[in-house]
C-alpha atoms as a PDB file:
ATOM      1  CA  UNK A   1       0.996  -5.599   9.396  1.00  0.00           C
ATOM      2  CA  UNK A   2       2.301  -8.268  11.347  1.00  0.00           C
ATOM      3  CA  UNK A   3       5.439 -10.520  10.232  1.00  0.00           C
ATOM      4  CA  UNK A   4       5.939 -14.022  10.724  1.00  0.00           C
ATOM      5  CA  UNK A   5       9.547 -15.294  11.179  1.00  0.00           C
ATOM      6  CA  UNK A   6      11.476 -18.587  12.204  1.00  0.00           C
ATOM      7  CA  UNK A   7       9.414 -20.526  14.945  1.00  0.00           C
ATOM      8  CA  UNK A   8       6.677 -18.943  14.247  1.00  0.00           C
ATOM      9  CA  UNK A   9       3.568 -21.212  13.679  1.00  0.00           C
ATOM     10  CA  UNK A  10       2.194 -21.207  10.138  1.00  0.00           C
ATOM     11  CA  UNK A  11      -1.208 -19.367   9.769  1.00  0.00           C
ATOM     12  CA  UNK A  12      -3.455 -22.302   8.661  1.00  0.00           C
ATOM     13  CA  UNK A  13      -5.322 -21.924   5.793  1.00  0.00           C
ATOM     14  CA  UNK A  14      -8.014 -23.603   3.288  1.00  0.00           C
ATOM     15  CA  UNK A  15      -8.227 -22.276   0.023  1.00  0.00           C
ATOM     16  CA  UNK A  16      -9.496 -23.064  -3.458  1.00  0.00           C
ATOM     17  CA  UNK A  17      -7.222 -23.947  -5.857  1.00  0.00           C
ATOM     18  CA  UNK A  18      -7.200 -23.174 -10.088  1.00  0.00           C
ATOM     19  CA  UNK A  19      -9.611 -26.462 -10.311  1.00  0.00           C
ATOM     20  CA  UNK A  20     -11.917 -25.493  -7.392  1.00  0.00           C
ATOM     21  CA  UNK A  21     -10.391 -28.095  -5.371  1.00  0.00           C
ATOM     22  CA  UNK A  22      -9.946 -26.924  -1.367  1.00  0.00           C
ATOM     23  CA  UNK A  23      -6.287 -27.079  -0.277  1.00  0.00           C
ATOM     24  CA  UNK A  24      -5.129 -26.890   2.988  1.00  0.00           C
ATOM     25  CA  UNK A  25      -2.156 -26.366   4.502  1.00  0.00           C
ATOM     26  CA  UNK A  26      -3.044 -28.775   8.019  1.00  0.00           C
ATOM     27  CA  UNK A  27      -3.029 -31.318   5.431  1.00  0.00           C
ATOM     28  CA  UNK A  28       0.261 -30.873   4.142  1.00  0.00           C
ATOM     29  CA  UNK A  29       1.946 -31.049   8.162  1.00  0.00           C
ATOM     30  CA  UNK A  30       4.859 -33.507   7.307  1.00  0.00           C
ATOM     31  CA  UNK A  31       6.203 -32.199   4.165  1.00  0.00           C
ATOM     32  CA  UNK A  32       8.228 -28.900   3.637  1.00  0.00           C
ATOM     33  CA  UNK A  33       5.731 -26.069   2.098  1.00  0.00           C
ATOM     34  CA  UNK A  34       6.957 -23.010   0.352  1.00  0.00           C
ATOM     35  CA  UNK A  35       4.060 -21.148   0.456  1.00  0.00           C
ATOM     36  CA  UNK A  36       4.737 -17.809  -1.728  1.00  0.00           C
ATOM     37  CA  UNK A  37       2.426 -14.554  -2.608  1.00  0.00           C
ATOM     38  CA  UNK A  38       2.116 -12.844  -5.770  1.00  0.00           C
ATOM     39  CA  UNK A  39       0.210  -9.398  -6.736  1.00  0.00           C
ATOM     40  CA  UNK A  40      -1.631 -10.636  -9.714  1.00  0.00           C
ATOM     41  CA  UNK A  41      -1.358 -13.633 -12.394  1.00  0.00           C
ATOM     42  CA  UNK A  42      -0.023 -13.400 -15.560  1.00  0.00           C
ATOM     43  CA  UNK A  43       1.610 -10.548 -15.035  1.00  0.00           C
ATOM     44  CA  UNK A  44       5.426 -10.068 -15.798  1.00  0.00           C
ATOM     45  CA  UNK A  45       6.891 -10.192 -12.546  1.00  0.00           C
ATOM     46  CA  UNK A  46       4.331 -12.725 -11.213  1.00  0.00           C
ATOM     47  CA  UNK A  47       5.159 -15.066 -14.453  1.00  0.00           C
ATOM     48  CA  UNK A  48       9.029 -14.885 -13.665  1.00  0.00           C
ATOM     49  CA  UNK A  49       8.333 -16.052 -10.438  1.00  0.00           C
ATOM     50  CA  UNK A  50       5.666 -19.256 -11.147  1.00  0.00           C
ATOM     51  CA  UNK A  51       7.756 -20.556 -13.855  1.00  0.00           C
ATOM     52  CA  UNK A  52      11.085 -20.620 -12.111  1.00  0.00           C
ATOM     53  CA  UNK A  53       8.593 -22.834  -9.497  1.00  0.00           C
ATOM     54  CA  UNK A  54       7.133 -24.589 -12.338  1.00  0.00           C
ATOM     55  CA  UNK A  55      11.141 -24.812 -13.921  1.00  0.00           C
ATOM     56  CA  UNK A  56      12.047 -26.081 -10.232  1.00  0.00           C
ATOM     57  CA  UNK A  57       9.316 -28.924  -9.908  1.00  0.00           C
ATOM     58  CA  UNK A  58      11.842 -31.799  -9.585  1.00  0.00           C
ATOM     59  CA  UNK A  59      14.419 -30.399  -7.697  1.00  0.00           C
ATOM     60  CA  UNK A  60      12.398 -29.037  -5.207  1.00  0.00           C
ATOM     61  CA  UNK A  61       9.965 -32.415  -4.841  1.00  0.00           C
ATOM     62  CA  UNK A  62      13.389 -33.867  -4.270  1.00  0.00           C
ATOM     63  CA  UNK A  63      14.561 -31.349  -1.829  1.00  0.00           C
ATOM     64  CA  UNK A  64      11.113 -32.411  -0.010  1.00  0.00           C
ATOM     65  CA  UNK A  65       9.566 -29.289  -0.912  1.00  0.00           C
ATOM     66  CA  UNK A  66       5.730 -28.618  -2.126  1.00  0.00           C
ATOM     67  CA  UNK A  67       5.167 -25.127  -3.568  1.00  0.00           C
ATOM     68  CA  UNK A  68       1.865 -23.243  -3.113  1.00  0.00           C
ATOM     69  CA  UNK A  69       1.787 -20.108  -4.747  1.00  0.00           C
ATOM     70  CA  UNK A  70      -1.095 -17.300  -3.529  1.00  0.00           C
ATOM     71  CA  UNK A  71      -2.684 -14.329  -5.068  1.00  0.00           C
ATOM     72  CA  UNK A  72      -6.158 -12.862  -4.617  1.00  0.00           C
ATOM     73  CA  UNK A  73      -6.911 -13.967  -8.273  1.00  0.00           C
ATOM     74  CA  UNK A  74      -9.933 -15.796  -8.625  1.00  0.00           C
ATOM     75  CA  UNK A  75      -9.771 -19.723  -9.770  1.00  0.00           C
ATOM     76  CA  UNK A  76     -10.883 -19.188 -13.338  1.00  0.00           C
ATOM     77  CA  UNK A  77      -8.088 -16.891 -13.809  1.00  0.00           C
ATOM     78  CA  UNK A  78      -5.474 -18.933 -12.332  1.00  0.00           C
ATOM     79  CA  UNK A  79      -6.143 -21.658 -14.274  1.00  0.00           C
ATOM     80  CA  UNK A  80      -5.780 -19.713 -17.251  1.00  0.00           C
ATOM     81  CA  UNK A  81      -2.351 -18.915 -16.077  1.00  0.00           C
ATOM     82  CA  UNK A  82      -1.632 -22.279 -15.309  1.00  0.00           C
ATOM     83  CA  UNK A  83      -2.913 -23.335 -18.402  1.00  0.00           C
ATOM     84  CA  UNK A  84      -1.000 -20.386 -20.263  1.00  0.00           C
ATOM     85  CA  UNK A  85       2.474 -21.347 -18.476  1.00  0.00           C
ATOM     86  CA  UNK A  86       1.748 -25.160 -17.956  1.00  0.00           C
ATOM     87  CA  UNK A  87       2.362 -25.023 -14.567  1.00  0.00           C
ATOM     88  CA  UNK A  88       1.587 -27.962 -12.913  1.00  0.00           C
ATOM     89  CA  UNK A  89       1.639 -27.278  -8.997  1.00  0.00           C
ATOM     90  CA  UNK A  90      -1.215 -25.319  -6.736  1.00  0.00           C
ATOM     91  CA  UNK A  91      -2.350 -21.579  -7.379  1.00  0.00           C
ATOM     92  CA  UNK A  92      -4.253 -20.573  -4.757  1.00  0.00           C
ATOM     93  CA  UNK A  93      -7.557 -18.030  -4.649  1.00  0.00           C
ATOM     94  CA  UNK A  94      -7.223 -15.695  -1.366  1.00  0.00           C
ATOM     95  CA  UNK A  95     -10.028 -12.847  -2.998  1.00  0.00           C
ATOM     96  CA  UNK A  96     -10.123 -11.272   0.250  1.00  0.00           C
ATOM     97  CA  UNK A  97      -6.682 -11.605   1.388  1.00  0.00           C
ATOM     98  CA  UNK A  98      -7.635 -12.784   4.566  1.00  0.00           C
ATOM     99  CA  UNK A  99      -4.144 -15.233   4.400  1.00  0.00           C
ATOM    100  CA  UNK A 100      -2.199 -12.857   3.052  1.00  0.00           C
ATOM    101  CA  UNK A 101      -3.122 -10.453   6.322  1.00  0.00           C
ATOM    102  CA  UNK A 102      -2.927 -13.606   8.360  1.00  0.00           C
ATOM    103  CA  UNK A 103       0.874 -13.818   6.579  1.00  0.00           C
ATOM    104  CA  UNK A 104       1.756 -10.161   7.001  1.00  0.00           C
ATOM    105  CA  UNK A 105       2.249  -9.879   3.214  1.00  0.00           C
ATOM    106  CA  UNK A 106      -0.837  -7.276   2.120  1.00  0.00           C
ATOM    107  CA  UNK A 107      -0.223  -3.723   2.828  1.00  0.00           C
ATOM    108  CA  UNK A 108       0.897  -0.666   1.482  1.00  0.00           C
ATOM    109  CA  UNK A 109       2.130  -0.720  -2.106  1.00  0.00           C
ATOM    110  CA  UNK A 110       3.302   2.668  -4.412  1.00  0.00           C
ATOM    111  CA  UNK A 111       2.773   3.027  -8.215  1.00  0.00           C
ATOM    112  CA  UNK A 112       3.572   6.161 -10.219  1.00  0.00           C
ATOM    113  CA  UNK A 113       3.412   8.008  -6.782  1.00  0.00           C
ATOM    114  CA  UNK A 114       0.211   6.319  -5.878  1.00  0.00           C
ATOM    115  CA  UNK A 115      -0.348   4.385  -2.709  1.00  0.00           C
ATOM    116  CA  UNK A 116      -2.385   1.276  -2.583  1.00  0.00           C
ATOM    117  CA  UNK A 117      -3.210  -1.732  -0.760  1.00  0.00           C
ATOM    118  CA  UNK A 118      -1.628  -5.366  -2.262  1.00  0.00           C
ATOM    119  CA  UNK A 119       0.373  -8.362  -2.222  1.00  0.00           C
ATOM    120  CA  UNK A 120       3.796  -7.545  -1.243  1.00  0.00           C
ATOM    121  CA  UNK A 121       5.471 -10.402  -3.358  1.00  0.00           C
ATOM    122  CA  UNK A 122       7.080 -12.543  -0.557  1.00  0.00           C
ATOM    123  CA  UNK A 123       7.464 -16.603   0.072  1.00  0.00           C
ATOM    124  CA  UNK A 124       8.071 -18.532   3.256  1.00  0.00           C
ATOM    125  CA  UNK A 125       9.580 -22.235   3.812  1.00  0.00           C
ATOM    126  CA  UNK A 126       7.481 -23.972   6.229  1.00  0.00           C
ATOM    127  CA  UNK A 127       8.951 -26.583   8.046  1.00  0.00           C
ATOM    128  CA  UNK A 128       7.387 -30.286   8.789  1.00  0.00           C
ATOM    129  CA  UNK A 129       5.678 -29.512  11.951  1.00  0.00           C
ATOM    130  CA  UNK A 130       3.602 -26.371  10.587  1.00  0.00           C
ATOM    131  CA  UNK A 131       6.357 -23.745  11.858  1.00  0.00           C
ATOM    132  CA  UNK A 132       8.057 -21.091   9.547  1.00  0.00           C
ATOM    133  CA  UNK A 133      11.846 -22.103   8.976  1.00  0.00           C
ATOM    134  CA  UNK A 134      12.309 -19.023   6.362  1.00  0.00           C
ATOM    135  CA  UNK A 135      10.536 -16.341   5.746  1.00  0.00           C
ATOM    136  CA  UNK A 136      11.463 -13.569   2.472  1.00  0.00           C
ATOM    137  CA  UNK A 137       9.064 -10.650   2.446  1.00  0.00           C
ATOM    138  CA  UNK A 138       9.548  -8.295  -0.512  1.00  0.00           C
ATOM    139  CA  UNK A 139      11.288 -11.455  -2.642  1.00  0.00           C
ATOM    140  CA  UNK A 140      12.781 -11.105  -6.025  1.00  0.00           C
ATOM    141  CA  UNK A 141      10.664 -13.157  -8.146  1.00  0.00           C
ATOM    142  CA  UNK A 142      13.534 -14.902  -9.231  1.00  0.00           C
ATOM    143  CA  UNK A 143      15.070 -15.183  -6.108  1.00  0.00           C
ATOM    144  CA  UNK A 144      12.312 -17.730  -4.214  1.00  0.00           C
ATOM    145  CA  UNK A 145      13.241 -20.965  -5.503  1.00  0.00           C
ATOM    146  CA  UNK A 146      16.857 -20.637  -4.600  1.00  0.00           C
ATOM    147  CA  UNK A 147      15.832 -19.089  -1.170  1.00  0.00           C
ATOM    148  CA  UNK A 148      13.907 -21.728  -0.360  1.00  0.00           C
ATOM    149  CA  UNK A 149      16.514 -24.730  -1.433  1.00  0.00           C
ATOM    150  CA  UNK A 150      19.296 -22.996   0.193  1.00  0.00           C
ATOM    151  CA  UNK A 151      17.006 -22.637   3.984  1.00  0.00           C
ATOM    152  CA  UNK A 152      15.566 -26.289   3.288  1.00  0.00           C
ATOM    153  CA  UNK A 153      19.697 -27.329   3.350  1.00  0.00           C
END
């Protein structure tokens, strides 16, 4: 599991979003992305974290900021947490967690003494020109929003 940190070039990625669209993160070069990866939607932990995005909208669009958030979910299901939560920003499909590998963020995970392979929740602030400014791996759910507007200054 490689980690990304500040200076590092972005992985690139195109994914499908909760309506099927395609988003890509080349096309967002020139605005601040926090890009940020979540186990599984709708889920308590993964809620916390999407709605204090979703809470943030304004602030962060005024701090220059657009949020992506990625789970291997499929689209149907998060639009249904989008829908659920009202949501209103990108939720992004990675079913075979090829960007979360490219991100360092899938590995090993323990539950009740049993190891697995997942998300391991973590967000990164990528700057204007594609590079990581930030990166948080093993976030607080509550903590990524005010990571991210404290690195973006």
């Amino acid at each position: 599991m490689t980690r990304l940190g500040p200076g590092d070039e972005a992985p690139d990625f195109t994914l499908l979003d909760q309506s099927g669209n395609e988003v890509s993160l080349r096309d967002l070069k020139g605005s601040k992305v926090l890009v940020y990866f979540y186990p599984k939607a709708d889920t308590a932990g993964c809620t916390k974290q999407s709605c204090s995005v979703s809470e943030n909208l304004a602030v962060l669009k005024s701090a220059g900021i657009v949020p992506l958030g990625i789970s291997p979910d499929t689209p149907a299901k998060q639009a249904r947490f989008d829908a659920k939560y009202k949501l209103g920003f990108p939720l992004l499909s990675d079913p075979d967690h090829a960007v979360a590998d490219a991100y360092g963020v899938w590995g090993p995970k323990t539950f009740m003494g049993k190891v697995y392979q997942g998300i391991i929740r973590s967000s990164f602030l990528i700057g204007k020109d594609g590079a990581i400014e930030k990166a948080w791996y093993k976030v607080k759910p509550d903590a990524t929003v005010p990571n991210a507007l404290d690195a973006a200054g």
